[in-house]
C-alpha atoms as a PDB file:
ATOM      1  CA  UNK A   1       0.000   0.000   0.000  1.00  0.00           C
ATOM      2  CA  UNK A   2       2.745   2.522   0.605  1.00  0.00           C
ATOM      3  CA  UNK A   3       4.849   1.628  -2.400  1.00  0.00           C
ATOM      4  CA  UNK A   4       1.413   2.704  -4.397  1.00  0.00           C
ATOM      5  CA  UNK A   5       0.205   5.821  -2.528  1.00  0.00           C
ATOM      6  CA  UNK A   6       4.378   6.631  -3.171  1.00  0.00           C
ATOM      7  CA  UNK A   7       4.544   6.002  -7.021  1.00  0.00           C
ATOM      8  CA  UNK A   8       0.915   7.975  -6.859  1.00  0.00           C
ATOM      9  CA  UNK A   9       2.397  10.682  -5.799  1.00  0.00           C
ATOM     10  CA  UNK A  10       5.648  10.338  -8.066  1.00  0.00           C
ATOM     11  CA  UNK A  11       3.056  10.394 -11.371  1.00  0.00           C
ATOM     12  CA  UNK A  12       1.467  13.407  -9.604  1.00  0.00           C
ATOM     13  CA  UNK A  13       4.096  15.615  -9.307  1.00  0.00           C
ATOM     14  CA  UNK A  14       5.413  14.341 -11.830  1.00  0.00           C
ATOM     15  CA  UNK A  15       2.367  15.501 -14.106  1.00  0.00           C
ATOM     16  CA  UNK A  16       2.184  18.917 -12.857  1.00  0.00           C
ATOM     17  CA  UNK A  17       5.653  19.535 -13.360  1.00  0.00           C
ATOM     18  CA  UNK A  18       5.190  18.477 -16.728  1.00  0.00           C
ATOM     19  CA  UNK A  19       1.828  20.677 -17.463  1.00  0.00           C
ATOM     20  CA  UNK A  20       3.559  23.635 -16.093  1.00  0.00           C
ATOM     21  CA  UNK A  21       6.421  23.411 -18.464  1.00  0.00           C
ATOM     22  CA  UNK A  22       3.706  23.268 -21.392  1.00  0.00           C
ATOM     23  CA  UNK A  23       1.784  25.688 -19.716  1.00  0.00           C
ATOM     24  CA  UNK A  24       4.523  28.348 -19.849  1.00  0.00           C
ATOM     25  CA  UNK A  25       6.136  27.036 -23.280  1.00  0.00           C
ATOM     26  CA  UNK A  26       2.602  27.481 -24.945  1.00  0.00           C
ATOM     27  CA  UNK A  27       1.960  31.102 -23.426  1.00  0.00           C
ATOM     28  CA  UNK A  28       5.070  31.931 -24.308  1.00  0.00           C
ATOM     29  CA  UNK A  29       4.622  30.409 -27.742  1.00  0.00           C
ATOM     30  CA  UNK A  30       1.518  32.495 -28.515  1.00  0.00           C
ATOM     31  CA  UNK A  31       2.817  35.487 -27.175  1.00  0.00           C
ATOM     32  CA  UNK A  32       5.889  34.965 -30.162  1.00  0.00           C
ATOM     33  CA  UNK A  33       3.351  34.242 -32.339  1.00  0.00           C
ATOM     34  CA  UNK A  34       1.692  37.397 -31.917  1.00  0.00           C
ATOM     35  CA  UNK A  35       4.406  39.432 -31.732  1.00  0.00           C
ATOM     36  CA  UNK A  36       5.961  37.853 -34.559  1.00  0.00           C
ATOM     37  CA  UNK A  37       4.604  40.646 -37.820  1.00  0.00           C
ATOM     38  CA  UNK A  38       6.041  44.304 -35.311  1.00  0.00           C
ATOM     39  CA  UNK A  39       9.173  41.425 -34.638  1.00  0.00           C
ATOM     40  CA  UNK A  40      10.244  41.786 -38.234  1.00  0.00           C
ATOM     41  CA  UNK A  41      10.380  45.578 -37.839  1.00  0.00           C
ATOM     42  CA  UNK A  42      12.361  47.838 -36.133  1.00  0.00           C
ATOM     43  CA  UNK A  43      10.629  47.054 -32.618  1.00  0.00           C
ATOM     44  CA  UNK A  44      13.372  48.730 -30.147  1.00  0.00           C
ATOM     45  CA  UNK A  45      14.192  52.064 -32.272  1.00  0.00           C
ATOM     46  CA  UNK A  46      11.898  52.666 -34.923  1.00  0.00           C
ATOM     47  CA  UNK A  47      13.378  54.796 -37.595  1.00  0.00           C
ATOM     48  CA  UNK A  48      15.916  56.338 -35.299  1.00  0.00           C
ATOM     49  CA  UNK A  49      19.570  55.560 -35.937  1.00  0.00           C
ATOM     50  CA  UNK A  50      20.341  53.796 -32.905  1.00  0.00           C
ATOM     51  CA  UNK A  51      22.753  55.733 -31.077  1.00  0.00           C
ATOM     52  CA  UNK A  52      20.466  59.098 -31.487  1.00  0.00           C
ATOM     53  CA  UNK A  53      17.885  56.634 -29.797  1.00  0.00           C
ATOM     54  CA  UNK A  54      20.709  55.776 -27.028  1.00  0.00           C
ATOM     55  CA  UNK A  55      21.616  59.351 -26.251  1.00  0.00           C
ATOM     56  CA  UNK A  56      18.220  60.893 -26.793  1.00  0.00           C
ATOM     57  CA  UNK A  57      19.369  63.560 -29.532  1.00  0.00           C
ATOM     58  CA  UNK A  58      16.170  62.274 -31.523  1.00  0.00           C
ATOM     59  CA  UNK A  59      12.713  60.930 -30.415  1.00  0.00           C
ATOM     60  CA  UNK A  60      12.053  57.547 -30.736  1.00  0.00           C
ATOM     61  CA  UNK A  61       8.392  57.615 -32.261  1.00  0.00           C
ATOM     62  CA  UNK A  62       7.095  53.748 -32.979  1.00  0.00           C
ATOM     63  CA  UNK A  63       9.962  51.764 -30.787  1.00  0.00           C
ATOM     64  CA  UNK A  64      10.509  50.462 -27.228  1.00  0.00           C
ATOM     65  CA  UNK A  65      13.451  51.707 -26.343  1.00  0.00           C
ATOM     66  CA  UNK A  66      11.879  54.622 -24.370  1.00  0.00           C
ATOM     67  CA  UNK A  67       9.407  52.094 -22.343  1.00  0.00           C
ATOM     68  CA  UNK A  68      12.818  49.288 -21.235  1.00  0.00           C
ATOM     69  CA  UNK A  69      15.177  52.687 -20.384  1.00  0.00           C
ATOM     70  CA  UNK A  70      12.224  53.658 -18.225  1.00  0.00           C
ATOM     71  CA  UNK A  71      11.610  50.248 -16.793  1.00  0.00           C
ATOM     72  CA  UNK A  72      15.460  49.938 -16.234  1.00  0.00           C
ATOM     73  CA  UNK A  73      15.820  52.983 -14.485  1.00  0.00           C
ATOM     74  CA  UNK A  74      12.597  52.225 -12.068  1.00  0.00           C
ATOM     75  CA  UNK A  75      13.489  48.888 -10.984  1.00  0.00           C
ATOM     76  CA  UNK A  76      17.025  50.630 -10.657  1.00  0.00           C
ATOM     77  CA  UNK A  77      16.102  52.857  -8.414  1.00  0.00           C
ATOM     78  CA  UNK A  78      13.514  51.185  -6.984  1.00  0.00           C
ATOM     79  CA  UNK A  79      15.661  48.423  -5.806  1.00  0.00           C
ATOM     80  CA  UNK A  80      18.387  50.633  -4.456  1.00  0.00           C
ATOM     81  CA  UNK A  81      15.856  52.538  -2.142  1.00  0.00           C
ATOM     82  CA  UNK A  82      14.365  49.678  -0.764  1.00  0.00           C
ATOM     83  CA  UNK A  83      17.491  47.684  -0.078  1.00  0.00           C
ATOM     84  CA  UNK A  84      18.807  49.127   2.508  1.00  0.00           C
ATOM     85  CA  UNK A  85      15.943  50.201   4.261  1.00  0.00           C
ATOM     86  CA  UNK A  86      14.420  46.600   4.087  1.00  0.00           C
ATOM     87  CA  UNK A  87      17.844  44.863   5.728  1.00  0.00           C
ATOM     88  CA  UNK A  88      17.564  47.218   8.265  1.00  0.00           C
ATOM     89  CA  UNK A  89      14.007  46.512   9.065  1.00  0.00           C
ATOM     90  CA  UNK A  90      14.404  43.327   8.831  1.00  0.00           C
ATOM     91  CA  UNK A  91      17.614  43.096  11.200  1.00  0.00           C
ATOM     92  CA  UNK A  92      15.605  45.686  13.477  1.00  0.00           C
ATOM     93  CA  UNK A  93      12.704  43.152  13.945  1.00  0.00           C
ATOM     94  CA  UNK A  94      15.060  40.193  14.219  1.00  0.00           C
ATOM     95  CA  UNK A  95      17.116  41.583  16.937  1.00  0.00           C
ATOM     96  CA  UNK A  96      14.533  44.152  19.026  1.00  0.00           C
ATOM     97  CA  UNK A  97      13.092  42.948  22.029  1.00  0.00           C
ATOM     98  CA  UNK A  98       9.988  40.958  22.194  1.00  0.00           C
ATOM     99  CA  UNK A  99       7.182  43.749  23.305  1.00  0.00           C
ATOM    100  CA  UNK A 100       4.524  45.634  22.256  1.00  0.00           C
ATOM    101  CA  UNK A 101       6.416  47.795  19.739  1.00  0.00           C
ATOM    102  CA  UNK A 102       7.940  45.115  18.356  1.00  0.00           C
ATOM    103  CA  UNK A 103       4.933  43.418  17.584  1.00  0.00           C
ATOM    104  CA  UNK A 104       3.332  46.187  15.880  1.00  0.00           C
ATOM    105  CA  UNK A 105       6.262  46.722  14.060  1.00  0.00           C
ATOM    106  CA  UNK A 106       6.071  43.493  12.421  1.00  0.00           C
ATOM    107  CA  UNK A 107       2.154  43.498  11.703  1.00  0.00           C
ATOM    108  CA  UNK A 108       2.872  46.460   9.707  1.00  0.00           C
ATOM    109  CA  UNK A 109       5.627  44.865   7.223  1.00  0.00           C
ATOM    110  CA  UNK A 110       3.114  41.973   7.198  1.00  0.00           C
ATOM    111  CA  UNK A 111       0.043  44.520   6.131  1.00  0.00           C
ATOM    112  CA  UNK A 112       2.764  46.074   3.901  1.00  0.00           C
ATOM    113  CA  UNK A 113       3.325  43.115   2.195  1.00  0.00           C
ATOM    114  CA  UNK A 114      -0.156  42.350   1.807  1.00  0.00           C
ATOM    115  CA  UNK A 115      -1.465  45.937   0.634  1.00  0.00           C
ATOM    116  CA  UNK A 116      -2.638  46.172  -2.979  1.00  0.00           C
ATOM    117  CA  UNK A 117      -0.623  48.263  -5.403  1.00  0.00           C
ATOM    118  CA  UNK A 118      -3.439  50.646  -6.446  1.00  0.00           C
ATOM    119  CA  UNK A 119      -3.241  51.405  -2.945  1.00  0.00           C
ATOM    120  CA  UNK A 120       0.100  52.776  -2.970  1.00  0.00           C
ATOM    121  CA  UNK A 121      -0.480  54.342  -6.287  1.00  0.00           C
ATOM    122  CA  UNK A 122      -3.145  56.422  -4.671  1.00  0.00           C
ATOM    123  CA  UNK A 123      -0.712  57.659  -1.552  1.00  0.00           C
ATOM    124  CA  UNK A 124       2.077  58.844  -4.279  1.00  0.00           C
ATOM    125  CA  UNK A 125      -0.691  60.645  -5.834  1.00  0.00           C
ATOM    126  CA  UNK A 126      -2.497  62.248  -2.821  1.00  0.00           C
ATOM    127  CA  UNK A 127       1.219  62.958  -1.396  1.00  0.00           C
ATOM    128  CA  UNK A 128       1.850  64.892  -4.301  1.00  0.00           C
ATOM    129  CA  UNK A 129      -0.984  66.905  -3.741  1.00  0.00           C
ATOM    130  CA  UNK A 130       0.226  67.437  -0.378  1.00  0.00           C
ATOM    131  CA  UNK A 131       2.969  68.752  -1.145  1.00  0.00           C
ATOM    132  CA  UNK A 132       2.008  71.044  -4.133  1.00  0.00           C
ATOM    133  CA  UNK A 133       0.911  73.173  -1.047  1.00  0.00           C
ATOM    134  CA  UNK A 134       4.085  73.644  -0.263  1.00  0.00           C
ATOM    135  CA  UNK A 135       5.807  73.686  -3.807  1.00  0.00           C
ATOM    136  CA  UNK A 136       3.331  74.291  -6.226  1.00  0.00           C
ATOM    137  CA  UNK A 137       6.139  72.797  -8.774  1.00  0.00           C
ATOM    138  CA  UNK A 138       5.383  69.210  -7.428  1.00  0.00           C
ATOM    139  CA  UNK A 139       4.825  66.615  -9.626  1.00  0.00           C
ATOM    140  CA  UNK A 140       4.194  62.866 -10.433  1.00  0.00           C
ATOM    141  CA  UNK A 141       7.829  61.879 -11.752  1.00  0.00           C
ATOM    142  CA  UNK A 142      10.289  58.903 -12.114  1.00  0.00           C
ATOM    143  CA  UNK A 143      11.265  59.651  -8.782  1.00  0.00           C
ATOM    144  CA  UNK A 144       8.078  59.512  -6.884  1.00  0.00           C
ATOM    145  CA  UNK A 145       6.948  56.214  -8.489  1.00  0.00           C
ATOM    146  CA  UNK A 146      10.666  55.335  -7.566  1.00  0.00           C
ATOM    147  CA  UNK A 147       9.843  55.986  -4.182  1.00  0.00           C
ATOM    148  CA  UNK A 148       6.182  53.940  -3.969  1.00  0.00           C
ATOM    149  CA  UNK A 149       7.619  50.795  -5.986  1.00  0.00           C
ATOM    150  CA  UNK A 150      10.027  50.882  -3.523  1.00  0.00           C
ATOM    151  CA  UNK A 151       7.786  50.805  -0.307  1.00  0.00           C
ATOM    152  CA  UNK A 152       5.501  47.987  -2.216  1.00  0.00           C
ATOM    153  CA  UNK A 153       8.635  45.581  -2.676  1.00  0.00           C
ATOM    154  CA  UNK A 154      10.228  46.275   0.851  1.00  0.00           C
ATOM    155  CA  UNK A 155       8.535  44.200   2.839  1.00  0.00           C
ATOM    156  CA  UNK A 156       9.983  41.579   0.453  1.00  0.00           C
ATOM    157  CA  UNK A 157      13.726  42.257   2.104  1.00  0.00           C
ATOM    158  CA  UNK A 158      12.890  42.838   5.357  1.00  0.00           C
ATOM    159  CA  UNK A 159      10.747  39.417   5.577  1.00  0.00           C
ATOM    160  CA  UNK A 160      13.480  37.410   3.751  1.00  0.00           C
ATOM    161  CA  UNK A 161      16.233  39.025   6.503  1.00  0.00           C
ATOM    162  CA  UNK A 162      13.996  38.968   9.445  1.00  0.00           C
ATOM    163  CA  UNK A 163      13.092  35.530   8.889  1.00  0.00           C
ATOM    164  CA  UNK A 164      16.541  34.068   8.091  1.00  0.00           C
ATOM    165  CA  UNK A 165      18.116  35.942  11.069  1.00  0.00           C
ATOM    166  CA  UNK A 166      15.717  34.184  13.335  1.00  0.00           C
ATOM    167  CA  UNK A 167      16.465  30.948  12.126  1.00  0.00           C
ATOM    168  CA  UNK A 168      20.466  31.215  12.417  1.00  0.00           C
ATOM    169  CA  UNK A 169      22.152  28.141  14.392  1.00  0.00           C
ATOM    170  CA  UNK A 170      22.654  29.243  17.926  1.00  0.00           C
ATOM    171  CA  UNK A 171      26.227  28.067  17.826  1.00  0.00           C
ATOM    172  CA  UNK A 172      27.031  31.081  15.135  1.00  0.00           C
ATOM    173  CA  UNK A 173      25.552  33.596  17.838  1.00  0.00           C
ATOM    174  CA  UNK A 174      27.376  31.784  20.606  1.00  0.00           C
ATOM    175  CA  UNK A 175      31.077  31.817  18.871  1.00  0.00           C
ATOM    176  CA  UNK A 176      30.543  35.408  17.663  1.00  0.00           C
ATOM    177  CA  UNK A 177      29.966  36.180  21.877  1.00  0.00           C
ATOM    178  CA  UNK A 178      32.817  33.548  22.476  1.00  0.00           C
ATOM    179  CA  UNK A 179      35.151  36.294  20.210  1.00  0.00           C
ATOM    180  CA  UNK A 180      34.012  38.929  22.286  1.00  0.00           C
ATOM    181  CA  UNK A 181      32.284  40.486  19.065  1.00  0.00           C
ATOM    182  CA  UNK A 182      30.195  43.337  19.745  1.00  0.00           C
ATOM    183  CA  UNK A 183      26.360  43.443  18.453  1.00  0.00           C
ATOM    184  CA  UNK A 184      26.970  45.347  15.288  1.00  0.00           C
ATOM    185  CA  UNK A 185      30.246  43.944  14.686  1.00  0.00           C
ATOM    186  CA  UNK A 186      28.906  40.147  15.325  1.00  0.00           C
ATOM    187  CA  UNK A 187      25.778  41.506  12.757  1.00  0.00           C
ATOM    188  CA  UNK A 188      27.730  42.622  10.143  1.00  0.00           C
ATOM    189  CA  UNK A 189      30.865  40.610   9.589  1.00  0.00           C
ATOM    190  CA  UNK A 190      29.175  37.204  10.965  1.00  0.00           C
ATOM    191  CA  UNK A 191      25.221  37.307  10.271  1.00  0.00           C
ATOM    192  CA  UNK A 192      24.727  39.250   7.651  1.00  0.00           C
ATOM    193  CA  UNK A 193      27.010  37.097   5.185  1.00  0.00           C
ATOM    194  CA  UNK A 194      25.329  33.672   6.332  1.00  0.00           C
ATOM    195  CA  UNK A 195      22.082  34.959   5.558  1.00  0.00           C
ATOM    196  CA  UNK A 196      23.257  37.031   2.410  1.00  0.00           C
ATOM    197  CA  UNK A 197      21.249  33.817  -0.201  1.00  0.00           C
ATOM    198  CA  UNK A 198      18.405  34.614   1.725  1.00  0.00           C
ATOM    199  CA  UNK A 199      18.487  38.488   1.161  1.00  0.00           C
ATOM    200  CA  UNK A 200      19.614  37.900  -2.527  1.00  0.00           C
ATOM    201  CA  UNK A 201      16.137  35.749  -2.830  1.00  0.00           C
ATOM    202  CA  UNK A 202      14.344  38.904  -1.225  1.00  0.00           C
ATOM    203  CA  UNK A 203      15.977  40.837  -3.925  1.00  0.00           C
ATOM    204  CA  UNK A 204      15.049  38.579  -6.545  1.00  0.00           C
ATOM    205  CA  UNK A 205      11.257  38.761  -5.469  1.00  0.00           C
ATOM    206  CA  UNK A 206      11.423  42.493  -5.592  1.00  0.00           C
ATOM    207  CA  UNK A 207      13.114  42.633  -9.068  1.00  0.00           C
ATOM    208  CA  UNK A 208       9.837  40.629 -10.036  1.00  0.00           C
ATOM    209  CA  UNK A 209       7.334  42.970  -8.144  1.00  0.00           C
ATOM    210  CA  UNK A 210       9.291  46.038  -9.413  1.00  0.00           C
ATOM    211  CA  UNK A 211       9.551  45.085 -13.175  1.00  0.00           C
ATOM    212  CA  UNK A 212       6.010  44.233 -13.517  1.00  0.00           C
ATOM    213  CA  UNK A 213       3.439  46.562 -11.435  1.00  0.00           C
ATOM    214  CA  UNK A 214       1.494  48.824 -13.342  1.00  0.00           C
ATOM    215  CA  UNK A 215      -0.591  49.975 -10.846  1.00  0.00           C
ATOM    216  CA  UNK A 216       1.303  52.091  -9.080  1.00  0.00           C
ATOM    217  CA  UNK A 217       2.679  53.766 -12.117  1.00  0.00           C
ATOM    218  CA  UNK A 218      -0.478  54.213 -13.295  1.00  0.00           C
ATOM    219  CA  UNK A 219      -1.007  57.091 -10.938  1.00  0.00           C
ATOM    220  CA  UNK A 220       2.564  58.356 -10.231  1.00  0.00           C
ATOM    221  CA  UNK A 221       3.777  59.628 -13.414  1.00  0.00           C
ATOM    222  CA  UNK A 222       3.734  56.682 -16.175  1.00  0.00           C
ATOM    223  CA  UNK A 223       2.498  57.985 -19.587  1.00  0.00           C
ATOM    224  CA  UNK A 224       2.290  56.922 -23.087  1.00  0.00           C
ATOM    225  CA  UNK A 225       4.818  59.174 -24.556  1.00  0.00           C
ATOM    226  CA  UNK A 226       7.769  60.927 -22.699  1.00  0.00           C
ATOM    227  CA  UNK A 227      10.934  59.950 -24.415  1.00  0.00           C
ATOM    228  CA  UNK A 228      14.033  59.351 -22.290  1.00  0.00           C
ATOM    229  CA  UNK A 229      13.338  59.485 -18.525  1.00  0.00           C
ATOM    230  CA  UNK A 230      14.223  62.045 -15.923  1.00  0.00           C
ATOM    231  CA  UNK A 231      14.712  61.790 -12.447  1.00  0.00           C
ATOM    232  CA  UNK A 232      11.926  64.236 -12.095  1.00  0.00           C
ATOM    233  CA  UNK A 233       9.695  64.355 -14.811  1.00  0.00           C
ATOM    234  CA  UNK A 234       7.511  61.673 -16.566  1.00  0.00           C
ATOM    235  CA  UNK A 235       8.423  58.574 -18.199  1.00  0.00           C
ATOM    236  CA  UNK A 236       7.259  55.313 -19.785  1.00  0.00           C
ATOM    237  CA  UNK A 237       7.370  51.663 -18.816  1.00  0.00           C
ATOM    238  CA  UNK A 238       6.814  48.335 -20.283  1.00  0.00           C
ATOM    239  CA  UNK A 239       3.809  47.701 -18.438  1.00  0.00           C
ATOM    240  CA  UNK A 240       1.941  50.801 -18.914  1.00  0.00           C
ATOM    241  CA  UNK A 241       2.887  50.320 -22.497  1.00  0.00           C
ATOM    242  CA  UNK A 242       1.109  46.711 -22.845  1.00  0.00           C
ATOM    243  CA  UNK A 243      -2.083  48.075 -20.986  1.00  0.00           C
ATOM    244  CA  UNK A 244      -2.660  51.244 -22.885  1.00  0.00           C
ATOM    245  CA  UNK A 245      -1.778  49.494 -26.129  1.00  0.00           C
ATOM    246  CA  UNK A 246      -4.093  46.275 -25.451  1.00  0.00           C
ATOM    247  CA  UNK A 247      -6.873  48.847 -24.616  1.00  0.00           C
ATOM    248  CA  UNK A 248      -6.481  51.607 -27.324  1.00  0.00           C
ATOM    249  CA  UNK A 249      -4.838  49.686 -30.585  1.00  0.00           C
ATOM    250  CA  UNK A 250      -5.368  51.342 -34.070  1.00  0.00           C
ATOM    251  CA  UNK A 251      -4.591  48.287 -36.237  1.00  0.00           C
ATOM    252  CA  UNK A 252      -2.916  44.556 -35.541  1.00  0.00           C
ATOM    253  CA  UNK A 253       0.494  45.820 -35.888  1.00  0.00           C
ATOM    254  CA  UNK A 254      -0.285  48.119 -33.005  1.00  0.00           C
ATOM    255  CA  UNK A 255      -1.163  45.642 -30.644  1.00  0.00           C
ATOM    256  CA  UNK A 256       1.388  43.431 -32.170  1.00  0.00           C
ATOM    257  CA  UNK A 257       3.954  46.084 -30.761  1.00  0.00           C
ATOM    258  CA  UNK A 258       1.993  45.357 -27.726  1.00  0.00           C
ATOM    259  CA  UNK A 259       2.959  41.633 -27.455  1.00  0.00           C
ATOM    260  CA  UNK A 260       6.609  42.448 -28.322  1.00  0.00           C
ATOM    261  CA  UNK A 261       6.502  44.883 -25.020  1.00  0.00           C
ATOM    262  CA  UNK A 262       5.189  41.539 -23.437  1.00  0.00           C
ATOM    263  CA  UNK A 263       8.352  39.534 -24.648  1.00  0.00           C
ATOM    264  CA  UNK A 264      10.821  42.579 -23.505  1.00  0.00           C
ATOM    265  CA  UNK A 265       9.215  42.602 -20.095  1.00  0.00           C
ATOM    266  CA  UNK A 266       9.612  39.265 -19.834  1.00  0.00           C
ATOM    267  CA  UNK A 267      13.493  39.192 -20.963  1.00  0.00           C
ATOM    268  CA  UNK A 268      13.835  42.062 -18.851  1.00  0.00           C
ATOM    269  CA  UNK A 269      12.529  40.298 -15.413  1.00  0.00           C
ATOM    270  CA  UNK A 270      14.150  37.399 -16.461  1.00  0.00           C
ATOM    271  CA  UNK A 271      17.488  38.963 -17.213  1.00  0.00           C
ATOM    272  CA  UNK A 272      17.576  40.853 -13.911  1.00  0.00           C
ATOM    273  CA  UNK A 273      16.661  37.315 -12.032  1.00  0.00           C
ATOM    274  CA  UNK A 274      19.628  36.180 -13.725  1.00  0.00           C
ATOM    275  CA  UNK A 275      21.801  38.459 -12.847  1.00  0.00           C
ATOM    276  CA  UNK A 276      21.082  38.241  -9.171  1.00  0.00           C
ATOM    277  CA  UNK A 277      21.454  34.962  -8.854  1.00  0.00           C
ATOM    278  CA  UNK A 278      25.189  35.239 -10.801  1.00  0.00           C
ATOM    279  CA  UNK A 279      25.826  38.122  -8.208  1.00  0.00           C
ATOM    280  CA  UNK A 280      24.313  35.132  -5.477  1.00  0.00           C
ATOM    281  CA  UNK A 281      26.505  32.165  -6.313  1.00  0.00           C
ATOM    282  CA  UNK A 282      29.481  34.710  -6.833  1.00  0.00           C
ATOM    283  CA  UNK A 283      28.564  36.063  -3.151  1.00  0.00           C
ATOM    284  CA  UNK A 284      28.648  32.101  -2.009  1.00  0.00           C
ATOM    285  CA  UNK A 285      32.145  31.401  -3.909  1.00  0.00           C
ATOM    286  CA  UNK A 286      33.691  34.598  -1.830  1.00  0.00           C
END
């Protein structure tokens, strides 16, 4: 009876494994497909010689390249705010004393983690407006959608180091005391590089989040046509890009351009997943 409930199982998993591989290889089969007639035109530049499109000297009217620099430099940027901030959180929670505080600290990371994105597309939006009081200049921009991507894939970093803190061997704590290490010294030349896979998978989770929310975006300076971004004026992005263009298409070959945006987005995510986990083994090698 157990060797058959075990080689049931086996041909279970084994089956989903297998109808998840041809789940993905035929989405991302149709998704060629459809892309394939704006594929066999010039999808990333348009008619712009390519290093005017690089440098910005000349619009780029009916390519991508506009959309991936702003995707690039919002994941960027969004990544790098939320890094830090998310460590220390999650060392903060890992290390503070059990209480009352500390509790509420960590329901609000978990709430964090749970809030919808519209959500905090709608506080960079109303904080704009807040502050237009102060400096009528005020904008939605790069920056400020920056700043809300970031505090929607935080939680991410500080979960990933909070919960691989509290699960270090007690020997490690133990011979750090035994060296007469003191707290921060023990954190950050014993701890923090045994748990540095776990923060890299953190990072690799936000990467994800970053690359693909439109939501947020939506609301905090994402628009159709902007050209190059700027730290603090508006910009475009791959996802905005797929949603206006799968709403509003003229012909085929415009939503065609659509489905290409799809295949960037998806190189894009997947080439910044890669790279993190060649800066992770790299990390582990050291």
């Amino acid at each position: 009876m157990r060797r058959i409930i075990e080689s049931a199982l086996t041909v279970l998993a084994t089956t989903a494994a297998v109808m998840l591989l041809l789940t993905v290889t035929g989405l991302l089969g149709f998704v060629v497909w459809q892309a394939w007639p704006a594929l066999q035109t010039g999808w990333l530049f348009g008619d712009t010689p390519v290093w005017a499109a690089l440098t910005g000297a000349e619009p780029v009217w009916d390519g991508l390249w506009p959309a991936l620099a702003g995707s690039l430099c919002l994941v960027g940027l969004s990544v790098t705010l939320a890094l830090p901030l998310g460590v220390a959180t999650g060392i903060w929670q890992a290390e503070a004393p059990p209480g009352v505080w500390s509790r509420l600290q960590r329901s609000l990371i978990d709430l964090l983690a749970g809030m919808p994105s519209i959500v905090m597309g709608l506080f960079g939006f109303v904080l704009i407006l807040l502050l237009r009081r102060l400096w009528p200049a005020a904008n939605t921009s790069l920056m400020l959608a920056s700043l809300c991507v970031a505090l929607l894939v935080l939680p991410y970093m500080a979960l990933a180091t909070r919960s691989a803190l509290a699960q270090l061997p007690h020997r490690l704590r133990d011979t750090a005391d035994a060296l007469g290490l003191s707290r921060r010294q023990a954190m950050w030349h014993v701890f923090l590089p045994a748990i540095r896979r776990d923060i890299m998978g953190g990072v690799v989770l936000a990467l994800g989040r970053a690359a693909e929310d439109v939501a947020v975006i939506l609301l905090t300076g994402a628009v159709a046509s902007a050209g190059l971004p700027h730290w603090f004026g508006k910009f475009e992005a791959l996802p905005f890009f797929i949603m206006v263009k799968a709403n509003e298409y003229r012909d085929e070959m415009d939503l065609a351009r659509a489905f290409v945006a799809a295949l960037l987005l998806l190189g894009l995510a997947g080439g910044l997943v890669g790279v993190a986990r060649r800066l992770e083994r790299k990390m582990l090698e050291s």
